[in-house]
PDB file of N, CA and C in Angstrom:
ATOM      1  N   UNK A   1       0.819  -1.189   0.000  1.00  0.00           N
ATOM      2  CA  UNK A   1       0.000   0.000   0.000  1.00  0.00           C
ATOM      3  C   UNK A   1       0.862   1.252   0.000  1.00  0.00           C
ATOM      4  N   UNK A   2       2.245   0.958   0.730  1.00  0.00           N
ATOM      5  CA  UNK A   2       2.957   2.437   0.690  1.00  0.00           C
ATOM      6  C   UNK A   2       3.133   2.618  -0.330  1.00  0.00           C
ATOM      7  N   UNK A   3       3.863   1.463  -1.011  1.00  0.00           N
ATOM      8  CA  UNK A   3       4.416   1.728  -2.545  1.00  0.00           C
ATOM      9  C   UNK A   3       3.610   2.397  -3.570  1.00  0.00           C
ATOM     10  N   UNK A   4       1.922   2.067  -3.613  1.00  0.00           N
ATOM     11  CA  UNK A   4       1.163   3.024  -4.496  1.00  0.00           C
ATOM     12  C   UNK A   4       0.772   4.294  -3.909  1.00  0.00           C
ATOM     13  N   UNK A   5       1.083   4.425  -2.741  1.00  0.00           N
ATOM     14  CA  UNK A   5       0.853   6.012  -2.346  1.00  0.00           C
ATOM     15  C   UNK A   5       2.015   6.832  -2.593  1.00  0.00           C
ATOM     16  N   UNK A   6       3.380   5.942  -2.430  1.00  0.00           N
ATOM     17  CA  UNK A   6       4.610   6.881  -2.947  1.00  0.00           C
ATOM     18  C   UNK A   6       4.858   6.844  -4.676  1.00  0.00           C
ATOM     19  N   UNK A   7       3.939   6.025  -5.297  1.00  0.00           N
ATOM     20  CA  UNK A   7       3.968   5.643  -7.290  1.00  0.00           C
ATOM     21  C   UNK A   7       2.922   7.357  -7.483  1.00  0.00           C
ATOM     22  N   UNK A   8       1.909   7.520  -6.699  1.00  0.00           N
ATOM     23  CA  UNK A   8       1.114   8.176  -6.551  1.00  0.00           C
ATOM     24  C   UNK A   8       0.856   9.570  -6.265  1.00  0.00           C
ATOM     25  N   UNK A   9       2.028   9.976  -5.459  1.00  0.00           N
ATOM     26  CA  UNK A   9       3.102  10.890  -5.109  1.00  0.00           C
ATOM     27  C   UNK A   9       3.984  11.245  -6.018  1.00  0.00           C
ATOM     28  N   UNK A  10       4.639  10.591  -6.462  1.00  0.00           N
ATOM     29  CA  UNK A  10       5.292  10.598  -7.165  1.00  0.00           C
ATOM     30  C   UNK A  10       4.889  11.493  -8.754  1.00  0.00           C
ATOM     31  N   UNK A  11       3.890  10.485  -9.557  1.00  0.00           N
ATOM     32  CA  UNK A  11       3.448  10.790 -10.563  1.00  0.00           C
ATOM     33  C   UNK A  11       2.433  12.003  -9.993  1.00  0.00           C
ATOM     34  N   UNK A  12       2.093  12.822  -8.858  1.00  0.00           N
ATOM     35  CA  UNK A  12       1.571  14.197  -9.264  1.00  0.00           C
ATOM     36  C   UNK A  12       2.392  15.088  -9.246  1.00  0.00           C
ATOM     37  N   UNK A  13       3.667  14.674  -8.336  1.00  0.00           N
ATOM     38  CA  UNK A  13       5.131  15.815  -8.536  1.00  0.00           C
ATOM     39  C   UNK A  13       5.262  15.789 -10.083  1.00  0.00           C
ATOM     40  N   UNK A  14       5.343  14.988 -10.214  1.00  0.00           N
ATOM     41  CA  UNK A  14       6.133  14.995 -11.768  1.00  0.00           C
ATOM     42  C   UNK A  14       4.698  15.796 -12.873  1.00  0.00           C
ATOM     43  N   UNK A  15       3.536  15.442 -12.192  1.00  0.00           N
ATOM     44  CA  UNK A  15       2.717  16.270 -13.392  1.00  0.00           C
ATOM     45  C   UNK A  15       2.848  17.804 -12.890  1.00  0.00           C
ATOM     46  N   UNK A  16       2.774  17.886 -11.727  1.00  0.00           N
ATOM     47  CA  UNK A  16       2.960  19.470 -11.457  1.00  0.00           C
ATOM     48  C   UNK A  16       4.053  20.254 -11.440  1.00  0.00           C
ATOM     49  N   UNK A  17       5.059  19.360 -11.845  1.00  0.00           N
ATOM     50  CA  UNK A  17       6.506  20.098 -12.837  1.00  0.00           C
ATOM     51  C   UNK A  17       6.386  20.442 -13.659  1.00  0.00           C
ATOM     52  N   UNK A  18       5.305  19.480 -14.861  1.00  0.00           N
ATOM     53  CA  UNK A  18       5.384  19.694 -16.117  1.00  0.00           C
ATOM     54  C   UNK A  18       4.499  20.943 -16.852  1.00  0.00           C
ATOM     55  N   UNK A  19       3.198  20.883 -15.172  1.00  0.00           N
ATOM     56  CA  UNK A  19       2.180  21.465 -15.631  1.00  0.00           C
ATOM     57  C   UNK A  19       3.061  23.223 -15.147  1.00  0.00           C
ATOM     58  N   UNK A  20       3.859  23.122 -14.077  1.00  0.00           N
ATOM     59  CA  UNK A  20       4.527  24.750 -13.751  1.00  0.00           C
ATOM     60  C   UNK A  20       5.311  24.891 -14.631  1.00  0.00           C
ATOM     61  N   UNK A  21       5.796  24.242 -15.244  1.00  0.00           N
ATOM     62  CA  UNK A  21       6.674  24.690 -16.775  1.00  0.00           C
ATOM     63  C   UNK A  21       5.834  25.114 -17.631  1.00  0.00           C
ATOM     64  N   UNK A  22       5.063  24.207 -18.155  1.00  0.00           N
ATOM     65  CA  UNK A  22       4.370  24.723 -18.886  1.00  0.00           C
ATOM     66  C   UNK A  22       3.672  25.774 -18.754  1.00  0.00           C
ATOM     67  N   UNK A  23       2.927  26.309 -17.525  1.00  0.00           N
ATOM     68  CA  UNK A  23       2.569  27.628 -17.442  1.00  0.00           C
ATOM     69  C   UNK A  23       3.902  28.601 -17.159  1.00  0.00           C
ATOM     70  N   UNK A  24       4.931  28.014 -17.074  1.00  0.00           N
ATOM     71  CA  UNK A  24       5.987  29.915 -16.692  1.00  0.00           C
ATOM     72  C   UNK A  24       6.496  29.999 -17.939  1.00  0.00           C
ATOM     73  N   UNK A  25       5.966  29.382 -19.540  1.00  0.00           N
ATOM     74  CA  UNK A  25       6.070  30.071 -20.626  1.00  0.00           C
ATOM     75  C   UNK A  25       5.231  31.115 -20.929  1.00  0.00           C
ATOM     76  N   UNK A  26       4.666  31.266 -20.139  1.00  0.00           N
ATOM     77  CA  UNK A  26       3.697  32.969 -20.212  1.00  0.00           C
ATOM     78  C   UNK A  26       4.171  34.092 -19.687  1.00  0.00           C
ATOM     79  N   UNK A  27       5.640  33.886 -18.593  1.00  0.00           N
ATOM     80  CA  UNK A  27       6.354  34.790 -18.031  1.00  0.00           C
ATOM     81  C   UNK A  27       6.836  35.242 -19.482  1.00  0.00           C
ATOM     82  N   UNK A  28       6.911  37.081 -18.873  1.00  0.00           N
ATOM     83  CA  UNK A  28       7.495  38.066 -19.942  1.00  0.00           C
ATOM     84  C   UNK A  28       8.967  38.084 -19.882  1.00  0.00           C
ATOM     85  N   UNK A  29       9.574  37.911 -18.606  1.00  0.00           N
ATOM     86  CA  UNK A  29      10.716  37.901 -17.747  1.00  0.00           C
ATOM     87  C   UNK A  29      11.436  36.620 -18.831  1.00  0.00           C
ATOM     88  N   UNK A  30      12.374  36.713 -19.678  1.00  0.00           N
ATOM     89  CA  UNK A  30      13.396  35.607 -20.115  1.00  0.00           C
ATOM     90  C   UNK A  30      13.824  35.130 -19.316  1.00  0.00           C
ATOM     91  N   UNK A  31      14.385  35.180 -18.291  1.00  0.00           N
ATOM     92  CA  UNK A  31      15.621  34.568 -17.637  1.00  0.00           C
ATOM     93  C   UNK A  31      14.264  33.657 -16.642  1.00  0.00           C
ATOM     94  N   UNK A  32      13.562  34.792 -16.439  1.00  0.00           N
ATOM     95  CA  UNK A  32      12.849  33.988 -15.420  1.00  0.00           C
ATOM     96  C   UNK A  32      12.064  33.114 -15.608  1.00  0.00           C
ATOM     97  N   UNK A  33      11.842  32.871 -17.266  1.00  0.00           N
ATOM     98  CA  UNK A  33      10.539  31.893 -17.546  1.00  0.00           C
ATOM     99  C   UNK A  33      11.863  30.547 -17.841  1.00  0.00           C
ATOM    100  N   UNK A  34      13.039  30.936 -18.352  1.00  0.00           N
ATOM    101  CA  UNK A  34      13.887  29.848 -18.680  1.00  0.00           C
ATOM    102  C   UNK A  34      14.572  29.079 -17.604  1.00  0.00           C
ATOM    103  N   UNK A  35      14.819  29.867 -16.388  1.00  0.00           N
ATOM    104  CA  UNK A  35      14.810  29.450 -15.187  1.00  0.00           C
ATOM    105  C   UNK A  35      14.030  28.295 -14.346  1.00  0.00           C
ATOM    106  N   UNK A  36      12.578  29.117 -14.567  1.00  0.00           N
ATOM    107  CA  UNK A  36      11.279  28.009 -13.886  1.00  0.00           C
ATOM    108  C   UNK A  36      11.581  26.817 -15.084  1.00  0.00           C
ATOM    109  N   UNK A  37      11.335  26.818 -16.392  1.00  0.00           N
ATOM    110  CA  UNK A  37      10.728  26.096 -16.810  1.00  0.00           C
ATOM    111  C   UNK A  37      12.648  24.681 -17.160  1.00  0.00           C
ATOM    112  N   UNK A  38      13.520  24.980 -16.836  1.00  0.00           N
ATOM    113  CA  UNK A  38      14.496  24.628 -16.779  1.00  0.00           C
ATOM    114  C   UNK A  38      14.732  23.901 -15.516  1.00  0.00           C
ATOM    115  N   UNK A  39      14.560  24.393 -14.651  1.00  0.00           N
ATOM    116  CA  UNK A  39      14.500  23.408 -12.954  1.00  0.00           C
ATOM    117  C   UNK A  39      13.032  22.233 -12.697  1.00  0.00           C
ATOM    118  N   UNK A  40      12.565  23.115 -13.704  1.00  0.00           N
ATOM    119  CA  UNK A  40      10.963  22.200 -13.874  1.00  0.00           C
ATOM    120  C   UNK A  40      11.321  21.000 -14.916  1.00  0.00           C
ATOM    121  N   UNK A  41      12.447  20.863 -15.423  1.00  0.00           N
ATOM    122  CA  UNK A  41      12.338  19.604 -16.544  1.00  0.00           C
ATOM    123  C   UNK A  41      13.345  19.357 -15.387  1.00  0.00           C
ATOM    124  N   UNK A  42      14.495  20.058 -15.300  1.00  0.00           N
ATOM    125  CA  UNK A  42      15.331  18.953 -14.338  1.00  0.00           C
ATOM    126  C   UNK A  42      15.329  18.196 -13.328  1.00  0.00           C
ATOM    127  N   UNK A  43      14.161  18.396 -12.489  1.00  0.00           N
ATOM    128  CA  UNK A  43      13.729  17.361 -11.693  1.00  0.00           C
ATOM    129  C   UNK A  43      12.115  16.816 -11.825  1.00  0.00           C
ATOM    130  N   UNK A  44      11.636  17.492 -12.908  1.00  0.00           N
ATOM    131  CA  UNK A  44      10.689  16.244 -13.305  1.00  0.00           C
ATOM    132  C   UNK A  44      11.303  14.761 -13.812  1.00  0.00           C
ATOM    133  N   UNK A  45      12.196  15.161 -14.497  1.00  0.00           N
ATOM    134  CA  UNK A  45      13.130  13.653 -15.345  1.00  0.00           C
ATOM    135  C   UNK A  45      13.096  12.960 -14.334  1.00  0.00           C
ATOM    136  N   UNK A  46      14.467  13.359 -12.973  1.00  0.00           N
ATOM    137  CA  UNK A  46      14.400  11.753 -11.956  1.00  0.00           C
ATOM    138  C   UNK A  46      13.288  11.409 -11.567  1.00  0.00           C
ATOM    139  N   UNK A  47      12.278  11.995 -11.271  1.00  0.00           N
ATOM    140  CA  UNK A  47      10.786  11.859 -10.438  1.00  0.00           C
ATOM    141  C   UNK A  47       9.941  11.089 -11.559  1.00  0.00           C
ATOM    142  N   UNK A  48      10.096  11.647 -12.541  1.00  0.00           N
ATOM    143  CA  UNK A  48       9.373  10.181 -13.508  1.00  0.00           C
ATOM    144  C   UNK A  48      10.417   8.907 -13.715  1.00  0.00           C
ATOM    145  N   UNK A  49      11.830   9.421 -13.703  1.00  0.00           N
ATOM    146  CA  UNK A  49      12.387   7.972 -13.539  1.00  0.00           C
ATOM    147  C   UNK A  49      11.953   7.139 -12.523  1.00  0.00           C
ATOM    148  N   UNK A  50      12.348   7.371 -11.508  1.00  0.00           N
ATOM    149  CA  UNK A  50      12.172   6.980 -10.445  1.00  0.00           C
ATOM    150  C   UNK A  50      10.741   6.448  -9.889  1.00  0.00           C
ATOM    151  N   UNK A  51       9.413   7.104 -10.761  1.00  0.00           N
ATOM    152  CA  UNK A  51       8.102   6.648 -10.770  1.00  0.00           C
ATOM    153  C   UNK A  51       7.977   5.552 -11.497  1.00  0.00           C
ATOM    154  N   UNK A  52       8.976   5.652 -12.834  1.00  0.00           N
ATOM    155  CA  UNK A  52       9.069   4.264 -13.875  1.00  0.00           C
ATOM    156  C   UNK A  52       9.775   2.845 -13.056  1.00  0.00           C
ATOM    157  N   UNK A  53      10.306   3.285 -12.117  1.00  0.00           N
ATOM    158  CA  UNK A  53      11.103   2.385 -12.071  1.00  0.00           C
ATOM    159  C   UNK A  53      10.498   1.552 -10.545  1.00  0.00           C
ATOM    160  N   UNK A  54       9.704   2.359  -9.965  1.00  0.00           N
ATOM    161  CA  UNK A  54       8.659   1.730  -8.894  1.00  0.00           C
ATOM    162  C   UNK A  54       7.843   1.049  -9.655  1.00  0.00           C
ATOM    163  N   UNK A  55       7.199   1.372 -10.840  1.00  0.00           N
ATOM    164  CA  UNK A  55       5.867   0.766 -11.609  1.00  0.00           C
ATOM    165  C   UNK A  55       6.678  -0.575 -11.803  1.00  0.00           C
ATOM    166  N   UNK A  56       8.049  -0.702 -12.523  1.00  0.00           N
ATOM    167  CA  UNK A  56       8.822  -1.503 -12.630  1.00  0.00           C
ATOM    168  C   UNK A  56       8.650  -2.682 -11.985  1.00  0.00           C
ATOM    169  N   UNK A  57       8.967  -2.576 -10.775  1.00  0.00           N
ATOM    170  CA  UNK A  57       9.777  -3.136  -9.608  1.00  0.00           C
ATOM    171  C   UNK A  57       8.339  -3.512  -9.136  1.00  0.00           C
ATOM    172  N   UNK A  58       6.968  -3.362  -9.017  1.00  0.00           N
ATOM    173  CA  UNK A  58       5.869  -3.323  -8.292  1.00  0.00           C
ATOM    174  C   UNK A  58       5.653  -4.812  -9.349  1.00  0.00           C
ATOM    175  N   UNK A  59       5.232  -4.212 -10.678  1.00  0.00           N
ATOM    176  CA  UNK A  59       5.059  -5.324 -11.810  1.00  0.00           C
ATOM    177  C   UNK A  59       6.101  -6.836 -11.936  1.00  0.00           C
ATOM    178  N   UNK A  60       7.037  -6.917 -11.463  1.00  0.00           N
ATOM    179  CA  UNK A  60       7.687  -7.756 -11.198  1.00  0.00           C
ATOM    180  C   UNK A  60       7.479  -8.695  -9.768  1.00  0.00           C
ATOM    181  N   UNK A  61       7.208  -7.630  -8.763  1.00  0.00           N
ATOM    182  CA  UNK A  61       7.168  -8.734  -7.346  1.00  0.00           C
ATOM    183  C   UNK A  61       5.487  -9.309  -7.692  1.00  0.00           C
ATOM    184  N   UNK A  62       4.737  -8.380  -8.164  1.00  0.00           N
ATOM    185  CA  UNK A  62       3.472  -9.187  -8.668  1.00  0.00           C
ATOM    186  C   UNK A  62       3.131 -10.291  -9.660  1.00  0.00           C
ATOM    187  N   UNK A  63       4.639  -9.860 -10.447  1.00  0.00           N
ATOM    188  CA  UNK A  63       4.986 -11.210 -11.145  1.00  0.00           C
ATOM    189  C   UNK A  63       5.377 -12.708 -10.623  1.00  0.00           C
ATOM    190  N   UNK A  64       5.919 -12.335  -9.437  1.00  0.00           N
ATOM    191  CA  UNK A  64       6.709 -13.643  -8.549  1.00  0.00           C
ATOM    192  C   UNK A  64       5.747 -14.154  -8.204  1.00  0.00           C
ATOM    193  N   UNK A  65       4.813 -13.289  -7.388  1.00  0.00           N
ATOM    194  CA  UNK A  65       3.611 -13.884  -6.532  1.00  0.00           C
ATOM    195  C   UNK A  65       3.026 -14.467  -7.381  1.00  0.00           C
ATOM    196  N   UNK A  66       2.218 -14.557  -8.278  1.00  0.00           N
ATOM    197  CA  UNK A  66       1.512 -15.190  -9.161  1.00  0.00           C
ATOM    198  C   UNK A  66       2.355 -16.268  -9.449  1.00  0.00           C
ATOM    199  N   UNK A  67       3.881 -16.419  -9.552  1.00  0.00           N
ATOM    200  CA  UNK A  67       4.290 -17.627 -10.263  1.00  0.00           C
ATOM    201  C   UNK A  67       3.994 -18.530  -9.652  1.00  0.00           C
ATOM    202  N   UNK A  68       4.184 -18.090  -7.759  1.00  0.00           N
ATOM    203  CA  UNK A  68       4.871 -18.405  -6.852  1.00  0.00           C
ATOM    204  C   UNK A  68       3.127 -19.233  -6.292  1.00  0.00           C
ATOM    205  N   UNK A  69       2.121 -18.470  -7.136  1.00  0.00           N
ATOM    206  CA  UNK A  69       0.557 -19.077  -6.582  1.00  0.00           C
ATOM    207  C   UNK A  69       0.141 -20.470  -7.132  1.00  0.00           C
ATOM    208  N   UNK A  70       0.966 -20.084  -8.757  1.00  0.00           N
ATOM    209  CA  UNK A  70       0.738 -21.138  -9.962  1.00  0.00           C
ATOM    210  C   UNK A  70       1.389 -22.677  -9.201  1.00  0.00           C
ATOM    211  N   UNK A  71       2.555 -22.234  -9.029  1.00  0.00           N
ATOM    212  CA  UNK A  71       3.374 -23.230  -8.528  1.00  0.00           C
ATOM    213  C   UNK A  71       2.789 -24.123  -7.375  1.00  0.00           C
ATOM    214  N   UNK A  72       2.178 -23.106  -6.340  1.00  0.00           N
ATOM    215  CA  UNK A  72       1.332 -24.037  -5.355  1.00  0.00           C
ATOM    216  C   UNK A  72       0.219 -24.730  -5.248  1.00  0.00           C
ATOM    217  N   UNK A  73      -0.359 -24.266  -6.407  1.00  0.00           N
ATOM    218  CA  UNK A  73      -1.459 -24.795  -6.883  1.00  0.00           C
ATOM    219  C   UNK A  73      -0.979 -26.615  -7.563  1.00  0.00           C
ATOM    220  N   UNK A  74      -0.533 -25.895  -8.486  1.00  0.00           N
ATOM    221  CA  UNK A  74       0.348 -27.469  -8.789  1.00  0.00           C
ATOM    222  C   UNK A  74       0.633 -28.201  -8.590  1.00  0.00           C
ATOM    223  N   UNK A  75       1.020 -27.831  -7.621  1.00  0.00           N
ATOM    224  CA  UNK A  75       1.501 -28.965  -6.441  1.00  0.00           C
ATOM    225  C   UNK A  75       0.537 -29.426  -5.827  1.00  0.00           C
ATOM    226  N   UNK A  76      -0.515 -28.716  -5.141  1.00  0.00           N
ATOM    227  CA  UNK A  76      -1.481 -29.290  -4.798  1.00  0.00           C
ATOM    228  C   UNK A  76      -1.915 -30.159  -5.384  1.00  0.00           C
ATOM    229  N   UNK A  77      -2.284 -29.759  -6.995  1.00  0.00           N
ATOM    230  CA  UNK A  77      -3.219 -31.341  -7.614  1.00  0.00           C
ATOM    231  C   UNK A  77      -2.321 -32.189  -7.710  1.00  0.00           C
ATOM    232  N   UNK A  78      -1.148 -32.119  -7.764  1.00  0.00           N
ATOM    233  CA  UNK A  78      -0.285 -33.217  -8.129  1.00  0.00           C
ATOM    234  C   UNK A  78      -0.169 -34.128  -6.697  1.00  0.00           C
ATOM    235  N   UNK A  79      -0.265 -34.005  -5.550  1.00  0.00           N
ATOM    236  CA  UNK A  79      -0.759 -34.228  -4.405  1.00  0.00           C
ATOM    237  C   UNK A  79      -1.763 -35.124  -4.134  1.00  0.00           C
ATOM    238  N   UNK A  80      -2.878 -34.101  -4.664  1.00  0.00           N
ATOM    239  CA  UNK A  80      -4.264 -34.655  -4.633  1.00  0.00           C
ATOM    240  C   UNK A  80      -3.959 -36.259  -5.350  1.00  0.00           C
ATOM    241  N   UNK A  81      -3.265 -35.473  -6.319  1.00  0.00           N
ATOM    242  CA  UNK A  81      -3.807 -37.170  -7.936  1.00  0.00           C
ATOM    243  C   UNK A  81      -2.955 -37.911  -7.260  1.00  0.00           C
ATOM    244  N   UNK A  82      -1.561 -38.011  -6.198  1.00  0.00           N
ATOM    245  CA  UNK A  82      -1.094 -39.240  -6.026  1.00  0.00           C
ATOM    246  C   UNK A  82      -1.861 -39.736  -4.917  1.00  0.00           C
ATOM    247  N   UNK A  83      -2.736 -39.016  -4.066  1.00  0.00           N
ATOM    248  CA  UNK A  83      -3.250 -39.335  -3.142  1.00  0.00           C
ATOM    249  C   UNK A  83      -4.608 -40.224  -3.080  1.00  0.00           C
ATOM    250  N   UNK A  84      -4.517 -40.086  -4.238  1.00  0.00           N
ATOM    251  CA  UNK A  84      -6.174 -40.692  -4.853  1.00  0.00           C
ATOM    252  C   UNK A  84      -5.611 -41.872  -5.772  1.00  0.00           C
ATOM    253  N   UNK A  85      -4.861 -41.369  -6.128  1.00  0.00           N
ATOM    254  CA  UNK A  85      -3.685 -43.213  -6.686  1.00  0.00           C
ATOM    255  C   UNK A  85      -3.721 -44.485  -6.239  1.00  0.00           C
ATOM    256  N   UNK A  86      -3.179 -43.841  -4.434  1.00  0.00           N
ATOM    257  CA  UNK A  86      -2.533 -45.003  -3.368  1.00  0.00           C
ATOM    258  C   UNK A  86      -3.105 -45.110  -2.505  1.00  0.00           C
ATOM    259  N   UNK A  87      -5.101 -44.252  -2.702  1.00  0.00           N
ATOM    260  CA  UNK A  87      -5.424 -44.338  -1.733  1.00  0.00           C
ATOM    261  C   UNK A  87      -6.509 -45.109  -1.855  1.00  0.00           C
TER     262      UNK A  87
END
């Protein structure tokens, strides 16, 4: 549960970088609109990396578990059927 509240976190920092860049191209101020909208890509990048790479990492341990369900299942009938074999 933390992990989708910090995926979650994550991905609104990163939209409200993109979305304050995108509005401080309406500043008249050069320096100052190239400024905002320059610190606004440079740490949107790690914050969506770093969001990619939780989605990542989330999709994978959910990958295990499922193998890890398949597998027990399996075993179970294979269980069952020798048990009903010799029994």
């Amino acid at each position: 549960m933390a992990d989708i509240l910090g995926l979650t976190t994550m991905l609104a920092a990163a939209t409200a970088l993109v979305w304050s860049g995108a509005r401080a191209c309406r500043i008249k101020n050069r320096f100052a609109k190239w400024s905002v909208v320059g610190l606004a890509a440079v740490v949107a990048v790690p914050v969506s990396f770093a969001a990619a790479l939780t989605i990542a990492a989330r999709a994978a341990a959910l990958r295990r578990l499922a193998d890890f369900a398949i597998a027990m299942r399996l075993a179970a009938r294979r269980h069952l059927a020798e048990h009903h074999r010799h029994g």
